[in-house]
N, C-alpha and C. Protein backbone atom coordinates (compact mmCIF):
# COMPACT_ATOMS: atom_id res chain seq x y z
N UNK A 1 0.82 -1.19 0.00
CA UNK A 1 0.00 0.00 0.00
C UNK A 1 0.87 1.26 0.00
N UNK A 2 1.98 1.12 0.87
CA UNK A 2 2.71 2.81 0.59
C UNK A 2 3.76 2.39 -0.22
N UNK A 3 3.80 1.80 -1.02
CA UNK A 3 4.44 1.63 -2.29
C UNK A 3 3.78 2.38 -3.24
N UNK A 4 2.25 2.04 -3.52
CA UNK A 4 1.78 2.89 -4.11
C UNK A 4 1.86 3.83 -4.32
N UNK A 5 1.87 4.93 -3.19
CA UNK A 5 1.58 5.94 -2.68
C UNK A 5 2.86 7.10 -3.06
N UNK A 6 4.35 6.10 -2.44
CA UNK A 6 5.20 6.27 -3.43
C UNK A 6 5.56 6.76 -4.33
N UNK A 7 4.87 5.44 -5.53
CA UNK A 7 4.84 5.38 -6.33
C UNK A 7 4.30 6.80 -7.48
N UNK A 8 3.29 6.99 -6.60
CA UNK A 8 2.71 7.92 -6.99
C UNK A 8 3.09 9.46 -6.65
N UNK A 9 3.47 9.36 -5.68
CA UNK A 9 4.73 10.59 -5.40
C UNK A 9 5.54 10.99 -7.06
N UNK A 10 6.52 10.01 -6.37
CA UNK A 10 7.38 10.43 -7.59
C UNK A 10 7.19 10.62 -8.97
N UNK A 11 5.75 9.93 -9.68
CA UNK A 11 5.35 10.58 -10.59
C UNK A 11 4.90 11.93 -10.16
N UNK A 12 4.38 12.26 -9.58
CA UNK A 12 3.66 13.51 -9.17
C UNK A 12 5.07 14.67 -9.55
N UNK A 13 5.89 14.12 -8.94
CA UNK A 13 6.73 15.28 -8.92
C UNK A 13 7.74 15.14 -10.06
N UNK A 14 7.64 13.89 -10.68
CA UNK A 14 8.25 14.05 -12.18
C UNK A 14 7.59 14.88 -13.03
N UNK A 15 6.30 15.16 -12.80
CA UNK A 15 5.77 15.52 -14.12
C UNK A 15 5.92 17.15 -14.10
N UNK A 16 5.47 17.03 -12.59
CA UNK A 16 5.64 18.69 -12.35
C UNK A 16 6.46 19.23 -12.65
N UNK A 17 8.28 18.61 -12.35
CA UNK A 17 9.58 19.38 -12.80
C UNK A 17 9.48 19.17 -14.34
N UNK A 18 8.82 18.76 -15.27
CA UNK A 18 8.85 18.19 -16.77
C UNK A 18 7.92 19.81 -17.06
N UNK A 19 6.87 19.83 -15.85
CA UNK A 19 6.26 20.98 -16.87
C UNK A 19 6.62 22.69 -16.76
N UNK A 20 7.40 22.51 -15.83
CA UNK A 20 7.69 23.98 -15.37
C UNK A 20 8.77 24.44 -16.29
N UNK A 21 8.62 25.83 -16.46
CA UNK A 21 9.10 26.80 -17.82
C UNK A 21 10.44 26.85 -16.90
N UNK A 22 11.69 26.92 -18.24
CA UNK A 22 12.88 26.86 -17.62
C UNK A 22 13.77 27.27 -18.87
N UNK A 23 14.97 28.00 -18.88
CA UNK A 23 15.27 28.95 -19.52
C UNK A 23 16.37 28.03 -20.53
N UNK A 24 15.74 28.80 -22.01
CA UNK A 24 16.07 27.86 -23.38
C UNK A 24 17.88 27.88 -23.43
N UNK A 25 18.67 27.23 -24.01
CA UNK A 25 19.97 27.42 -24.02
C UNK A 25 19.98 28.09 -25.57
N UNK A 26 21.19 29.49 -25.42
CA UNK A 26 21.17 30.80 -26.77
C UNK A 26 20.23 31.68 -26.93
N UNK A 27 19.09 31.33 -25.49
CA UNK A 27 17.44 32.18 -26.13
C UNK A 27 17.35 32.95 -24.78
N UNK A 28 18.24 32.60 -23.53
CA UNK A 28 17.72 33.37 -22.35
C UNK A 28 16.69 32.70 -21.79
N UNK A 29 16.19 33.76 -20.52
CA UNK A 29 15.29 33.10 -19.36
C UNK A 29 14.30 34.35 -19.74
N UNK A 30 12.93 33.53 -19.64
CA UNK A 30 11.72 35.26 -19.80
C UNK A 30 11.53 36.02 -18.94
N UNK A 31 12.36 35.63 -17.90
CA UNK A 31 11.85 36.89 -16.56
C UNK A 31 13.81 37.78 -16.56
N UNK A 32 14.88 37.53 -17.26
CA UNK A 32 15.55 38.27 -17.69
C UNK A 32 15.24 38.92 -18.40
N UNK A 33 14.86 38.35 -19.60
CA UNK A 33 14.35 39.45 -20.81
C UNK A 33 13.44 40.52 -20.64
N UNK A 34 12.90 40.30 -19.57
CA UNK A 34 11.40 41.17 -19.38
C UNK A 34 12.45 42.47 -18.53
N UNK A 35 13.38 42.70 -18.75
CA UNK A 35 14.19 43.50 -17.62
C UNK A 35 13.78 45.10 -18.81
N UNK A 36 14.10 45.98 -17.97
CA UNK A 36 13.54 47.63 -19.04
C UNK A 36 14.41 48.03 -19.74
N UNK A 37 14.13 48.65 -20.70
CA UNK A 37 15.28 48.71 -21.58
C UNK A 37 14.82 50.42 -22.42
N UNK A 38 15.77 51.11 -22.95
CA UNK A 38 15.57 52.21 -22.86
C UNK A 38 15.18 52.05 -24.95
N UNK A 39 15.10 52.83 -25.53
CA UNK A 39 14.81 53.13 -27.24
C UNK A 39 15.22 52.16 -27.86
N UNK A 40 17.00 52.33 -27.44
CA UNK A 40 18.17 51.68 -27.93
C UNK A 40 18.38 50.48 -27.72
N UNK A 41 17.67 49.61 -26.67
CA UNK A 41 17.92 48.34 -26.02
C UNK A 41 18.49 48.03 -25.23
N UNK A 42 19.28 49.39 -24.66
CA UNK A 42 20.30 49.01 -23.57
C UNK A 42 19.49 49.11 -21.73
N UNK A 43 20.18 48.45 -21.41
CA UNK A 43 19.49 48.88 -19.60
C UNK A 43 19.50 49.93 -19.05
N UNK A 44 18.47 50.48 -18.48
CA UNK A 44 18.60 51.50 -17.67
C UNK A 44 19.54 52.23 -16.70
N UNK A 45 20.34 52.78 -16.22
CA UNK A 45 21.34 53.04 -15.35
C UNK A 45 20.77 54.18 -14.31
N UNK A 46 19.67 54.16 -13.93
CA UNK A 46 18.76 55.00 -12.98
C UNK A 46 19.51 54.34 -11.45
N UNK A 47 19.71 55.57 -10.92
CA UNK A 47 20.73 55.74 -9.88
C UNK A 47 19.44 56.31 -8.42
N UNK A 48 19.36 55.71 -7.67
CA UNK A 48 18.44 55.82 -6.83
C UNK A 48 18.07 57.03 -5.82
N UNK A 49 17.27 57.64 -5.65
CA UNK A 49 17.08 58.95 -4.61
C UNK A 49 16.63 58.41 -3.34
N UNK A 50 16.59 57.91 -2.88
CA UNK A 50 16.36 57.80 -1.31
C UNK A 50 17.07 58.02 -0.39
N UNK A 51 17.03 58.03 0.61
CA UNK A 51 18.18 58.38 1.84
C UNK A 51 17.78 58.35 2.90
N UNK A 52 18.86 57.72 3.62
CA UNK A 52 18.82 57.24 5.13
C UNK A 52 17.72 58.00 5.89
N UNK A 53 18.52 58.80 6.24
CA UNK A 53 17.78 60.22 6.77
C UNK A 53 17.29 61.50 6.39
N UNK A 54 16.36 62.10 7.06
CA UNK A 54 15.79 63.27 6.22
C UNK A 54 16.62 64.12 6.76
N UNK A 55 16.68 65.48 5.74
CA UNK A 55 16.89 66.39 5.68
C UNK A 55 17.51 67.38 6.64
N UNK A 56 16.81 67.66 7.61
CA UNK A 56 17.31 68.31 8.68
C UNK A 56 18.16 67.72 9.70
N UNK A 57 17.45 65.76 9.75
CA UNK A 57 18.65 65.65 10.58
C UNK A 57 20.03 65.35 9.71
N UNK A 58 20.57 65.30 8.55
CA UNK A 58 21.60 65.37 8.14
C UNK A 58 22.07 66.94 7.73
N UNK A 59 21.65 67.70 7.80
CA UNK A 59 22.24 69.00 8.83
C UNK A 59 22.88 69.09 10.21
N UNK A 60 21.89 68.46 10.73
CA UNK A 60 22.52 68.46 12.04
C UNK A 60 23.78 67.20 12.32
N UNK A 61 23.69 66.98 11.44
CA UNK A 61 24.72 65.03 11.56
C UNK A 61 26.28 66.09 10.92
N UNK A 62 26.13 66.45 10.29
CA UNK A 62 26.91 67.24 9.58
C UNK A 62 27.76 68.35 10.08
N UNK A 63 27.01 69.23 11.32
CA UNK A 63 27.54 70.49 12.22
C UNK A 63 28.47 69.19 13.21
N UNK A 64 28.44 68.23 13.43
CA UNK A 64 29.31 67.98 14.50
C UNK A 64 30.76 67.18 13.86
């Protein structure tokens, strides 16, 4: 009986790794490709604005 069961496992999980999307060899992966790309095709180089701290206290981080 848990031979079966088994049995049936490991198909289960053969088929599943058989059906899942997985990235072509010379063609790329589709969740690389999907990356942004500017007119020209090249990647973006957007340089980030956020910061630690606001404003005033890096004034004050700064006087000492």
């Amino acid at each position: 009986m848990h031979r079966k069961y088994l049995i049936f496992g490991l198909l289960a999980l053969f088929s599943l790794t058989i059906s899942l999307p997985s990235c072509a060899p010379k063609y790329g992966c589709p969740s690389v490709e999907a990356a942004k790309t500017d007119r020209k095709g090249e990647l973006k180089s957007k340089k980030g604005k956020s910061e630690l701290f606001p404003k005033s206290m890096r004034k004050k981080m700064k006087k000492h």
